[in-house]
N, C-alpha and C. Protein backbone atom coordinates (compact mmCIF):
# COMPACT_ATOMS: atom_id res chain seq x y z
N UNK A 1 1.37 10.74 -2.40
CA UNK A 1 0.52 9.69 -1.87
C UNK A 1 -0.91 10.18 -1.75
N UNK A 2 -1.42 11.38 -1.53
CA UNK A 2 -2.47 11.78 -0.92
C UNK A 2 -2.91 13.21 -1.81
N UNK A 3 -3.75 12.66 -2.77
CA UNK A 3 -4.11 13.92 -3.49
C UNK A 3 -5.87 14.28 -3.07
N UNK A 4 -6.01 14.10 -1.98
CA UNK A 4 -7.65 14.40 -1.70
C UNK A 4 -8.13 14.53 -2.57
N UNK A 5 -8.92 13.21 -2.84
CA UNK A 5 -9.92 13.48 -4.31
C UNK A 5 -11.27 13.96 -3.42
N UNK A 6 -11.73 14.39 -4.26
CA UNK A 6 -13.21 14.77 -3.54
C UNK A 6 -14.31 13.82 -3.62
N UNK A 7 -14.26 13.18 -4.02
CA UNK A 7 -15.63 12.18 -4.92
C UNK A 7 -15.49 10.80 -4.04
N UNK A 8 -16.32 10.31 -3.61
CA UNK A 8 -16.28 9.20 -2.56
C UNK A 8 -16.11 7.98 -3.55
N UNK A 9 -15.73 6.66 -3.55
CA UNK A 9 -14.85 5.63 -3.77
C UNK A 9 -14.92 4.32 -2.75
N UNK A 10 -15.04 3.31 -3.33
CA UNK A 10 -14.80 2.02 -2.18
C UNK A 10 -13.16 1.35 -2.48
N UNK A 11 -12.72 1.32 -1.52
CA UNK A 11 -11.48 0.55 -1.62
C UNK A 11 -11.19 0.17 -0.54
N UNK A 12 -10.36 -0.91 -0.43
CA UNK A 12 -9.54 -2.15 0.70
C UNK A 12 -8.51 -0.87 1.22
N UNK A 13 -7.76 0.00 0.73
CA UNK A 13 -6.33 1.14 0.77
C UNK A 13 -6.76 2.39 0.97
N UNK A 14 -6.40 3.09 1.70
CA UNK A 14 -7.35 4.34 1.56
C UNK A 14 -5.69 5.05 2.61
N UNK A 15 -5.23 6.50 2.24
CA UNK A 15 -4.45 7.13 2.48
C UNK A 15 -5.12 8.30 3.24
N UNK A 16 -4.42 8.84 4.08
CA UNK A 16 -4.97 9.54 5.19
C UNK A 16 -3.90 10.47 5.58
N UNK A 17 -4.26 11.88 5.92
CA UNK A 17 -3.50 12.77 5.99
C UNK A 17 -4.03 13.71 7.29
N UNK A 18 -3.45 13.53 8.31
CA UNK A 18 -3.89 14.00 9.88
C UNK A 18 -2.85 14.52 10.64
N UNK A 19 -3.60 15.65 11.63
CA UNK A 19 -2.74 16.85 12.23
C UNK A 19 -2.54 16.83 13.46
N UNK A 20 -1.70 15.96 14.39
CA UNK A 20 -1.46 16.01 16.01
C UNK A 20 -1.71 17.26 16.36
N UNK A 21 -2.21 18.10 16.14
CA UNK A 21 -2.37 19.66 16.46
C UNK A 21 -4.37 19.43 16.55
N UNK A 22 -4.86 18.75 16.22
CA UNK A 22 -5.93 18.52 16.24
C UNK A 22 -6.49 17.32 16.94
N UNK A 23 -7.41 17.55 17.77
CA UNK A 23 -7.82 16.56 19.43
C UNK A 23 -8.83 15.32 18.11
N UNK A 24 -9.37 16.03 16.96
CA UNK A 24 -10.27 14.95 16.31
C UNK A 24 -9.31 13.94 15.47
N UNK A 25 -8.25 14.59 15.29
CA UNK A 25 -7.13 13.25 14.30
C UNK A 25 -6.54 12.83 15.45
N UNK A 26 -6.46 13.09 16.45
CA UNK A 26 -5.17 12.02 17.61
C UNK A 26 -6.51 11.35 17.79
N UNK A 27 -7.44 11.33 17.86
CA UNK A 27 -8.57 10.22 18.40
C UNK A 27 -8.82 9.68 17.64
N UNK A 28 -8.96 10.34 15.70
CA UNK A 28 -8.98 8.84 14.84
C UNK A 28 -7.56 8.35 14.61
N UNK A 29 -6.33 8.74 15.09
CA UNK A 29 -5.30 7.73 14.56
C UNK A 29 -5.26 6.73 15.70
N UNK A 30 -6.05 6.92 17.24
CA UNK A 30 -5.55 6.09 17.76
C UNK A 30 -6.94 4.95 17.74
N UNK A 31 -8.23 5.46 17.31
CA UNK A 31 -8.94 4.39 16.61
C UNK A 31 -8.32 3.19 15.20
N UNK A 32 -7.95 3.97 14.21
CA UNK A 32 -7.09 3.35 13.42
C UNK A 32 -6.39 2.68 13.62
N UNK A 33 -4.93 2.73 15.37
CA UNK A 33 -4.17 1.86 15.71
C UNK A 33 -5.36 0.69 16.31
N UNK A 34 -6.04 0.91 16.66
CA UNK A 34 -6.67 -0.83 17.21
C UNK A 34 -7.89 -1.22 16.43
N UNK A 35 -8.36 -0.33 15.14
CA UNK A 35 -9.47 -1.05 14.46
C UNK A 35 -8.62 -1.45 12.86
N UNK A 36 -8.09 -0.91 12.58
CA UNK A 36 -7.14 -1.44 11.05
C UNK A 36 -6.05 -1.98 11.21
N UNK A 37 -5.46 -2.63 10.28
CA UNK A 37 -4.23 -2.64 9.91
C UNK A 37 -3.95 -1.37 9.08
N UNK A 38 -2.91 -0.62 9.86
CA UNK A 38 -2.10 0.73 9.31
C UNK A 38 -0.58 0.39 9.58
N UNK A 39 -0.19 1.26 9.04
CA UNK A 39 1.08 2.09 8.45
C UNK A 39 1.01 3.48 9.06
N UNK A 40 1.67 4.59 9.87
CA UNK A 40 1.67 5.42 10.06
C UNK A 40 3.05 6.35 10.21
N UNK A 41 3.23 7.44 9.93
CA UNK A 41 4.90 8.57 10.52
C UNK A 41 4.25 9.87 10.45
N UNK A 42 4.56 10.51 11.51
CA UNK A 42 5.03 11.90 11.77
C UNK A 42 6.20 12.54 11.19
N UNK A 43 5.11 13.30 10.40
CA UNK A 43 6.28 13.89 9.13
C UNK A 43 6.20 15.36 9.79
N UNK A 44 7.66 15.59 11.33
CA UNK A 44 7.87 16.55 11.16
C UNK A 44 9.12 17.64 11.01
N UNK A 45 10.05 17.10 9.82
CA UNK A 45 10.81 17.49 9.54
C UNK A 45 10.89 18.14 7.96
N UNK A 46 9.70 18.14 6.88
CA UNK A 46 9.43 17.97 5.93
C UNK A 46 9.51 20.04 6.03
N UNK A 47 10.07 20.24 4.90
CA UNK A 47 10.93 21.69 4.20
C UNK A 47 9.87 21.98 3.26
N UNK A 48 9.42 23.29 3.51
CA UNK A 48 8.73 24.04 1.83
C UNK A 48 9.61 24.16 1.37
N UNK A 49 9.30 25.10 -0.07
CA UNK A 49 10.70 25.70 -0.94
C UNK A 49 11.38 26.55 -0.70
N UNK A 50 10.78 27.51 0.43
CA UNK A 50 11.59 28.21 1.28
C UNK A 50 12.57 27.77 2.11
N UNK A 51 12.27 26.08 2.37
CA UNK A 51 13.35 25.75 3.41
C UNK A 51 12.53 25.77 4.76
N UNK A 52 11.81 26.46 4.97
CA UNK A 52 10.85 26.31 6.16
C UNK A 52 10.55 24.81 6.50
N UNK A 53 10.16 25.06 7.80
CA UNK A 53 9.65 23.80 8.42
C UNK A 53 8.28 23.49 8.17
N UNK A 54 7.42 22.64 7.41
CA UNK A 54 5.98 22.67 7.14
C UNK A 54 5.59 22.40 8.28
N UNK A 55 4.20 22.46 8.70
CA UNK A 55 3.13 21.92 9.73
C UNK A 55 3.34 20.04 10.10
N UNK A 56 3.82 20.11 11.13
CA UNK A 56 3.84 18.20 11.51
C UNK A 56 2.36 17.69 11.20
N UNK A 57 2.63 16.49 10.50
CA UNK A 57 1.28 15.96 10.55
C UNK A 57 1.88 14.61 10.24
N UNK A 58 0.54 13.57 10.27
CA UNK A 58 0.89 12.22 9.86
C UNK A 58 0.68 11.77 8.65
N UNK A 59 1.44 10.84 7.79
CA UNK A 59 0.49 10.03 6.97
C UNK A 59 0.20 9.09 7.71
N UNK A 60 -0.89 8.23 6.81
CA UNK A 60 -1.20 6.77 7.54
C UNK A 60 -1.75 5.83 6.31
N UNK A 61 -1.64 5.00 5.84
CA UNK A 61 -1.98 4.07 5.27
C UNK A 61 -2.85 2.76 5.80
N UNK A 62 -4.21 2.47 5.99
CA UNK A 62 -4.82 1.43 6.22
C UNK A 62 -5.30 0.82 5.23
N UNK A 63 -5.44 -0.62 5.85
CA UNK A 63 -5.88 -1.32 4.73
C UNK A 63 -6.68 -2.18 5.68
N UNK A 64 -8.08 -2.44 4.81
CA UNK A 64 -9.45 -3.39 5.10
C UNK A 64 -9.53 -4.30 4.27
N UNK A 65 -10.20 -5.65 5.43
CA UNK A 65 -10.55 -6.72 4.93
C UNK A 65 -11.51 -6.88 3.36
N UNK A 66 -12.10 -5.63 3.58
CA UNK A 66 -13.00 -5.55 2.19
C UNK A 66 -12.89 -3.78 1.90
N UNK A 67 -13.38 -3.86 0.76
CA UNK A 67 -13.63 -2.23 0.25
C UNK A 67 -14.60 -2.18 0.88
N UNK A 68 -14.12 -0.90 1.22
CA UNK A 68 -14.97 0.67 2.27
C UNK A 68 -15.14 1.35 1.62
N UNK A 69 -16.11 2.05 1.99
CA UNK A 69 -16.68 3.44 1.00
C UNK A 69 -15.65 4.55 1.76
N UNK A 70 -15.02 5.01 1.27
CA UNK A 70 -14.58 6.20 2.12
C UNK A 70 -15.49 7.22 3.09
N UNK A 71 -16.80 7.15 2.83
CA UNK A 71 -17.41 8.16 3.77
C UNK A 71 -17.40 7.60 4.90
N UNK A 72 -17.67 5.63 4.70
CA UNK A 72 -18.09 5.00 5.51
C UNK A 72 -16.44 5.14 6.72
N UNK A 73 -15.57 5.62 5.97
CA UNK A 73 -14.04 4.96 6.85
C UNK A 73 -13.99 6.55 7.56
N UNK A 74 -14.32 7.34 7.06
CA UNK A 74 -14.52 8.58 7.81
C UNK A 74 -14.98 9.14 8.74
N UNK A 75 -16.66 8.44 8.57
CA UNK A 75 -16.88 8.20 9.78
C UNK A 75 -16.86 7.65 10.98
N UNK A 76 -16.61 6.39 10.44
CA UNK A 76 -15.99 5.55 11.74
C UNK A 76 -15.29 5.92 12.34
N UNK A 77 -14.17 6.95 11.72
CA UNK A 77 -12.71 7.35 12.57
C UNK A 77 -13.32 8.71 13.13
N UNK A 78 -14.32 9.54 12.56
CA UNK A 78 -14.44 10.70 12.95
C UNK A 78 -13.77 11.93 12.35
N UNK A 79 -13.28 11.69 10.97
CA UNK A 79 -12.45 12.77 10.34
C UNK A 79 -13.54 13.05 9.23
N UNK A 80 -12.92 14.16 8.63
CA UNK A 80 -13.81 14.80 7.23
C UNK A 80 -12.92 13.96 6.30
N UNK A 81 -13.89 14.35 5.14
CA UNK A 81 -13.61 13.11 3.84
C UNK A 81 -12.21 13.86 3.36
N UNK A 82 -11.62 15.14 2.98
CA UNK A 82 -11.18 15.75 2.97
C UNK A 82 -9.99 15.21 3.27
N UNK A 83 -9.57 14.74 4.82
CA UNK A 83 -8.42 13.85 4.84
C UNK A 83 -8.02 12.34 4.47
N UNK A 84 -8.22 12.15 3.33
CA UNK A 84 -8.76 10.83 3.02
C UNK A 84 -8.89 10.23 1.58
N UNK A 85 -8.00 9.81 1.04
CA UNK A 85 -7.97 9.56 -0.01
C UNK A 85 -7.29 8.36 -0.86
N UNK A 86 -7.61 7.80 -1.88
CA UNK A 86 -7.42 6.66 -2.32
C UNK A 86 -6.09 6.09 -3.07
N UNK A 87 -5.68 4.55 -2.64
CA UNK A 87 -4.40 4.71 -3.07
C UNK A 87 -4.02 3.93 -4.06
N UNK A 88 -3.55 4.27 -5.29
CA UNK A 88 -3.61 3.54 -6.49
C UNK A 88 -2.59 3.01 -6.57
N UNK A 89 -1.47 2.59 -5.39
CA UNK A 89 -0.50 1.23 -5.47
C UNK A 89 -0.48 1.56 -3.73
N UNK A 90 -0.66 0.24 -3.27
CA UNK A 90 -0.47 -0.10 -1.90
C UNK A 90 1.22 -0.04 -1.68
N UNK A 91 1.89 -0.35 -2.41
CA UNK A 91 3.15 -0.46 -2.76
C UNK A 91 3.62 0.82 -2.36
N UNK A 92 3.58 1.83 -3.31
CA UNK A 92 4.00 3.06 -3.03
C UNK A 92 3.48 3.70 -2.01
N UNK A 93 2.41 3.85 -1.60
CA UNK A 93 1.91 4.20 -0.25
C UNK A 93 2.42 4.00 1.20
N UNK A 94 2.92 2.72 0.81
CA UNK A 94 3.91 2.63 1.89
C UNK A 94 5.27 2.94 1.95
N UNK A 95 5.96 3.54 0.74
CA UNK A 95 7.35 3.59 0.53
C UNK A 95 7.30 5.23 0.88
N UNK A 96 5.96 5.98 0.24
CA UNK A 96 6.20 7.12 0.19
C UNK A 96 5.78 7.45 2.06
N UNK A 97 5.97 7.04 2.66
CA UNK A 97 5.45 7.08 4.39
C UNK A 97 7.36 7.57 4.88
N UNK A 98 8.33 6.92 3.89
CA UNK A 98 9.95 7.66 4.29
C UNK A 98 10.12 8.42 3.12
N UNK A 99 9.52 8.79 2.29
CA UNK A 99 9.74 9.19 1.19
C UNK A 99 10.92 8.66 0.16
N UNK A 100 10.86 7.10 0.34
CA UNK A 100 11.64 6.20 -0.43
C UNK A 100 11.78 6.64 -2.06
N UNK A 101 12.40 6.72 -2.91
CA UNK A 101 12.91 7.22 -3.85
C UNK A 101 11.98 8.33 -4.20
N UNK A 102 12.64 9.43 -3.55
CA UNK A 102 12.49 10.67 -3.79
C UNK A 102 13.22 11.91 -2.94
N UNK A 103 14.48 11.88 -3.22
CA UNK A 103 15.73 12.46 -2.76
C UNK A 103 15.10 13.80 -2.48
N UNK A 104 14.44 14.56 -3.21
CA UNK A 104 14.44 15.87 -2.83
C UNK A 104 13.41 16.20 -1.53
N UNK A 105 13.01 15.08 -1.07
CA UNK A 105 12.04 15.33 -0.14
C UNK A 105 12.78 14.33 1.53
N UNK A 106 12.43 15.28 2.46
CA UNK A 106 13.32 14.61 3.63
C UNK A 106 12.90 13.49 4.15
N UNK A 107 14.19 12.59 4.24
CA UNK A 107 14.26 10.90 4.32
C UNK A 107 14.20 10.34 5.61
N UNK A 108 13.18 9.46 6.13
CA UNK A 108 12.81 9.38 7.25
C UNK A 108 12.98 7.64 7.09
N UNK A 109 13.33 7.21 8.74
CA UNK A 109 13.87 5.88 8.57
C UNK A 109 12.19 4.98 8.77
N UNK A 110 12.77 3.72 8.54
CA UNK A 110 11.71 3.23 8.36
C UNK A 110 11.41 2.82 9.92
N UNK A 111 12.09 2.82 10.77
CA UNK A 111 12.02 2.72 12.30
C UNK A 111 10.91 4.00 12.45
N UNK A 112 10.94 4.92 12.18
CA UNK A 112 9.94 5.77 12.38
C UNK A 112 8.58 5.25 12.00
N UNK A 113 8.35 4.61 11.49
CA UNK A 113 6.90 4.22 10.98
C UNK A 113 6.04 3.51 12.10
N UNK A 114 5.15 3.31 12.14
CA UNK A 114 4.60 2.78 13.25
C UNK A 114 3.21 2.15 12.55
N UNK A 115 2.77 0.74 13.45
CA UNK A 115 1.64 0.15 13.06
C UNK A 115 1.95 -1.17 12.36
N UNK A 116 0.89 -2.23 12.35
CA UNK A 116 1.03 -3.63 12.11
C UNK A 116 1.55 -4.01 10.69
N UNK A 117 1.36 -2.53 9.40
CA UNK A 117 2.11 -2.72 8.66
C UNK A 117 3.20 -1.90 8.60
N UNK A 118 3.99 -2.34 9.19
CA UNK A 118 5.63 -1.56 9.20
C UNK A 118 6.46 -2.53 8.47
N UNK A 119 5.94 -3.94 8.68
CA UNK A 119 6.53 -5.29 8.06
C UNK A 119 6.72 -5.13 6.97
N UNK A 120 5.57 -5.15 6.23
CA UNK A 120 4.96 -4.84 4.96
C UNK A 120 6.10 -3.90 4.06
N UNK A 121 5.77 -2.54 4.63
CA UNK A 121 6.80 -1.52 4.14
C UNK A 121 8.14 -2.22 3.90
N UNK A 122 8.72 -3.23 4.86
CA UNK A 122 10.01 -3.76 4.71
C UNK A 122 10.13 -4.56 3.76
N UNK A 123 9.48 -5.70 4.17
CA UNK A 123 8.86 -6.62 2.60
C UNK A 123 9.17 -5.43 1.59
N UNK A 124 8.63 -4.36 1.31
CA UNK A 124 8.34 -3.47 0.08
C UNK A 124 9.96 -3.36 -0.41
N UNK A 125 10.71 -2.74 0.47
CA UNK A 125 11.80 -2.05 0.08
C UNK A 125 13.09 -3.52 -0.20
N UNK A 126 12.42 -4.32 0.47
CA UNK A 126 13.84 -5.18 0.06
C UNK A 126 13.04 -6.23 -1.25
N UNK A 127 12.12 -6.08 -1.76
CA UNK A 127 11.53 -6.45 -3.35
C UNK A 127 12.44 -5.38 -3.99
N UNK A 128 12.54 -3.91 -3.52
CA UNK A 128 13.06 -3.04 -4.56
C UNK A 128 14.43 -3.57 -4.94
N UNK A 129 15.18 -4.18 -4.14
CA UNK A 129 16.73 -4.83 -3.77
C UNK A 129 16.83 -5.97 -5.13
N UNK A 130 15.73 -6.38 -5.33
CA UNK A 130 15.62 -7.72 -5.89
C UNK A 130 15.82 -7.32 -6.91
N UNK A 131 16.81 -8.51 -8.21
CA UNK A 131 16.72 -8.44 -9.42
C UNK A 131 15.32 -9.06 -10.55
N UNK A 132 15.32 -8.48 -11.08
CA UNK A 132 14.08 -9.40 -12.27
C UNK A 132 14.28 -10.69 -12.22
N UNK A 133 14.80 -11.18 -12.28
CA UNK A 133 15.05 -12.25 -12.37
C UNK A 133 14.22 -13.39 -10.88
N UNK A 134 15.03 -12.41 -9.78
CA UNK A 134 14.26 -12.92 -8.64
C UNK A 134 12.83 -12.75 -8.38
N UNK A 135 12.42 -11.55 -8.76
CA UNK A 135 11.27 -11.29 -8.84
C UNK A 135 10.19 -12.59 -9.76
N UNK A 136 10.45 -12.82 -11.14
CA UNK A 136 9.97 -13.93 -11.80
C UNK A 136 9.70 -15.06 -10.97
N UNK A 137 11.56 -15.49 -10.31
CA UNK A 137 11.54 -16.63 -9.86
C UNK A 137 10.22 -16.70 -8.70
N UNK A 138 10.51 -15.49 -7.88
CA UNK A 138 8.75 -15.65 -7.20
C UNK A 138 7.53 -16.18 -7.52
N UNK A 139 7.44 -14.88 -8.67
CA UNK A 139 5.96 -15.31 -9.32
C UNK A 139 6.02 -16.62 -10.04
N UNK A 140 6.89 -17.32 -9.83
CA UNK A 140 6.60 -18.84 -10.58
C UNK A 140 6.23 -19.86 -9.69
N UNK A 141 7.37 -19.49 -8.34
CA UNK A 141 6.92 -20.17 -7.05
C UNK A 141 5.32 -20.13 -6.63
N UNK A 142 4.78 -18.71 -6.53
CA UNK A 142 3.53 -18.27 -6.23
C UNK A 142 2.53 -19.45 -7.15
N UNK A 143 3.03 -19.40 -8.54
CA UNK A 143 1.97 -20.33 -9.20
C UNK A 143 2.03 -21.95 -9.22
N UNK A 144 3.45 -21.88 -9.05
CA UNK A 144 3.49 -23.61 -8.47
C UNK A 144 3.43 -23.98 -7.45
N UNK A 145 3.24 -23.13 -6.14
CA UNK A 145 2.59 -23.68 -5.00
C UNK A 145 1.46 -23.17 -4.31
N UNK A 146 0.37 -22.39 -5.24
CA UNK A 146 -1.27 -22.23 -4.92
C UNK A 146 -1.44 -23.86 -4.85
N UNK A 147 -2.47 -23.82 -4.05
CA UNK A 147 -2.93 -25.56 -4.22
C UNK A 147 -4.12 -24.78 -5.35
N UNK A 148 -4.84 -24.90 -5.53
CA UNK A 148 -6.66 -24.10 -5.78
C UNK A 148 -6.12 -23.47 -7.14
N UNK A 149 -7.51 -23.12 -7.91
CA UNK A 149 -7.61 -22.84 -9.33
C UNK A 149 -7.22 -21.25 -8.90
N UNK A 150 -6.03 -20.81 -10.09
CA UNK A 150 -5.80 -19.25 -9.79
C UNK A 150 -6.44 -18.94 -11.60
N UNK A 151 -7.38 -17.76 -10.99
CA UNK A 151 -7.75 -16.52 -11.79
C UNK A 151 -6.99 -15.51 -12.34
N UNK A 152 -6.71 -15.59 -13.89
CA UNK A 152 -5.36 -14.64 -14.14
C UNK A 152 -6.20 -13.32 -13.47
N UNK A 153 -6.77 -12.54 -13.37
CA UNK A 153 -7.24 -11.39 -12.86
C UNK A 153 -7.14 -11.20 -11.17
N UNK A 154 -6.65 -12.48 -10.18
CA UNK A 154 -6.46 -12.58 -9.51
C UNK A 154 -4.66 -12.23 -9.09
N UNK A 155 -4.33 -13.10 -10.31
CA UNK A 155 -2.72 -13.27 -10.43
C UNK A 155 -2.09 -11.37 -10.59
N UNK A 156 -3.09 -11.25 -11.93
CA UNK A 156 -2.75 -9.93 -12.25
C UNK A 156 -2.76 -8.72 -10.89
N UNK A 157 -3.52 -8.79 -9.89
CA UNK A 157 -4.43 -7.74 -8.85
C UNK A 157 -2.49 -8.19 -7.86
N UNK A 158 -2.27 -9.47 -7.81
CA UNK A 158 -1.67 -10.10 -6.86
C UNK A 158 -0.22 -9.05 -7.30
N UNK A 159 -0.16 -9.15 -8.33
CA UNK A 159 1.20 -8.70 -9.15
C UNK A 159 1.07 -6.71 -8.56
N UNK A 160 0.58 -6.54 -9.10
CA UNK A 160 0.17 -5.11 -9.22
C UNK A 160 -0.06 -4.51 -7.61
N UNK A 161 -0.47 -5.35 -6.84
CA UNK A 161 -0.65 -5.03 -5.24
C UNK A 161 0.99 -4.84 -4.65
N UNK A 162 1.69 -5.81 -5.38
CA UNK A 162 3.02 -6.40 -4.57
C UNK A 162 4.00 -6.17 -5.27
N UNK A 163 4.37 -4.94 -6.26
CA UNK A 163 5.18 -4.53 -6.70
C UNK A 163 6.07 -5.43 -7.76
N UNK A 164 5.20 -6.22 -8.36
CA UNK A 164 5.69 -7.29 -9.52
C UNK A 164 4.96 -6.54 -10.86
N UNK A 165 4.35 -5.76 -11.01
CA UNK A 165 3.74 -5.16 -11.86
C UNK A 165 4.34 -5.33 -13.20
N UNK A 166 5.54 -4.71 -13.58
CA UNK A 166 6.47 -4.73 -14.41
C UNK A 166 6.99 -6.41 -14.92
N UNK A 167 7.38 -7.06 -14.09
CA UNK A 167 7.22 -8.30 -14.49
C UNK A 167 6.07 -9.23 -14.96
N UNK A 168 5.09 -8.68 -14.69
CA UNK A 168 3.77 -9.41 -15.23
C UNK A 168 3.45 -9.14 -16.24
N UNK A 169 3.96 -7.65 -16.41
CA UNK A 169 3.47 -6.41 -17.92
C UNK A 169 4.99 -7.84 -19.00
N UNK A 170 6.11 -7.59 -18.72
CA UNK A 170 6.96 -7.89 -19.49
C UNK A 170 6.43 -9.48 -20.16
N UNK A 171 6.50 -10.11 -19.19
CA UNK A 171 6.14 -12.16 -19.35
C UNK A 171 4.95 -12.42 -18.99
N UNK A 172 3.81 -11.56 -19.87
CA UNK A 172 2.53 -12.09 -19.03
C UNK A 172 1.97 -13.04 -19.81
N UNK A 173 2.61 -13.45 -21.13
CA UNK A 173 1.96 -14.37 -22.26
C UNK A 173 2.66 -15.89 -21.41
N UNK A 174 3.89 -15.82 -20.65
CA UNK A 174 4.75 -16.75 -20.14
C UNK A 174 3.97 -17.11 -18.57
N UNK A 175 3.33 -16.07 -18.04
CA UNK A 175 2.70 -16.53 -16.41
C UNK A 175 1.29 -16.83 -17.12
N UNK A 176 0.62 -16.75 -18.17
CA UNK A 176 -0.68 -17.06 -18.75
C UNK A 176 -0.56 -18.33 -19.15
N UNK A 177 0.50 -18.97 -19.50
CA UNK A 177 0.78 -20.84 -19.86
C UNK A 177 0.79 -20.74 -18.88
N UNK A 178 1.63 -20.19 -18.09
CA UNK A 178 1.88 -21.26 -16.82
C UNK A 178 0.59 -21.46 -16.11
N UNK A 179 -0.23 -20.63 -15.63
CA UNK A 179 -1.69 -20.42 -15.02
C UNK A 179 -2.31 -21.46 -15.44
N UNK A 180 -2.30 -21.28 -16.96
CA UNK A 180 -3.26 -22.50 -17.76
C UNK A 180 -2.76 -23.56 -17.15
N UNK A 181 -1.46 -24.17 -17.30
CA UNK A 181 -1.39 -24.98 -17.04
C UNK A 181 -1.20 -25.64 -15.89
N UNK A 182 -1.22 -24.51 -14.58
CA UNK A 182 -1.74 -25.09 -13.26
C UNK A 182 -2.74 -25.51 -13.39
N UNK A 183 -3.45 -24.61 -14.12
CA UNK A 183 -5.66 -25.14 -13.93
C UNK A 183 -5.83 -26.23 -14.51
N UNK A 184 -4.75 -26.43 -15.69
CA UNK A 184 -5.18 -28.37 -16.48
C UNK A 184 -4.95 -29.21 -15.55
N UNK A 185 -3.58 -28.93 -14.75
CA UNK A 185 -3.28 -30.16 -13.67
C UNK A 185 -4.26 -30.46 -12.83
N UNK A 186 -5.26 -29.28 -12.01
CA UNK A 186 -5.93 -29.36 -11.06
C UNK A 186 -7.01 -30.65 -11.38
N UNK A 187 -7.00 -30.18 -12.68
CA UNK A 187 -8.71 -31.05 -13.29
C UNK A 187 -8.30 -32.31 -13.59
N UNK A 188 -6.88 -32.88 -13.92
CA UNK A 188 -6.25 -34.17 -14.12
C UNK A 188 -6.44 -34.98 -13.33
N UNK A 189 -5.95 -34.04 -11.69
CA UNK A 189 -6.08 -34.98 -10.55
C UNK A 189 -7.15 -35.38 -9.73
């Protein structure tokens, strides 16, 4: 989830990696609990390859109304850029918070998670449950009941945010009629 890039970035998702052993991360996670919507667990059961017990720390996953510059989300909370880094599926960011498919790493319930998106995470894991099929049947619902003109680049962001990715990649010539042909109806009526 969290490969500290070094190079500052604006994004809505931003992944965060903080140490209850430190008085400056318990004061930005508990800024984070009342200024974002987060996702958060105390990962302290997590094994090196020795088998050792690593250092407890948290992840946390927030997400903003608009893209943030990361320096800008850094400072606000009071952490170095360093813990802080960008997340290229909101999806997985939240799965990897129990370390959801990835057996070799220790499995933490999703009751452990804490913060306004804990929902979210659930939403996440029971999409994984879903067959293709159901998944489609969604994204068809999604386009037959927008009221308002949808933007395939909108549709596409929508897909790719919410773990439909793969279904959009497979039938995207099939959700591109359909789009079109929400937007002809709009202009009919």
């Amino acid at each position: 989830m969290c490969t500290l890039a070094k190079e500052n970035y604006r994004s809505k998702t931003h992944a965060l990696l903080l140490y209850p052993d430190c008085p400056e991360h318990v004061t930005a996670l508990e800024k984070i609990q009342k200024s974002y919507d987060c996702a958060y667990i105390l990962h302290d059961k997590d094994k090196n390859e020795n088998g050792e017990l690593k250092k407890a720390h948290w992840h946390v996953v927030i997400r903003c109304q608009n893209q943030q510059w990361r320096s800008a989300i850094c400072k606000d909370i009071g952490i170095e850029e360093n813990y802080c880094d960008k997340i290229r599926s909101f999806e997985n960011a939240l799965q990897y918070l129990i370390h959801y498919n990835d057996s070799d790493k220790t499995q933490y319930s999703v009751d452990e998670v804490k913060g306004n998106l804990q929902s979210r995470l659930k939403e996440s894991l029971l999409k994984n449950e879903k067959s293709e099929g159901e998944k489609v049947c969604e994204l068809i619902e999604f386009i037959e009941c927008t009221d308002g003109f949808i933007k395939v680049s909108d549709f596409a962001k929508y897909c790719a945010m919410n773990g439909y990715w793969s279904e959009f990649r497979r039938s995207g010539s099939i959700f591109m009629a359909m789009i079109k042909e929400h937007n002809e109806l709009l202009y009919k009526n």
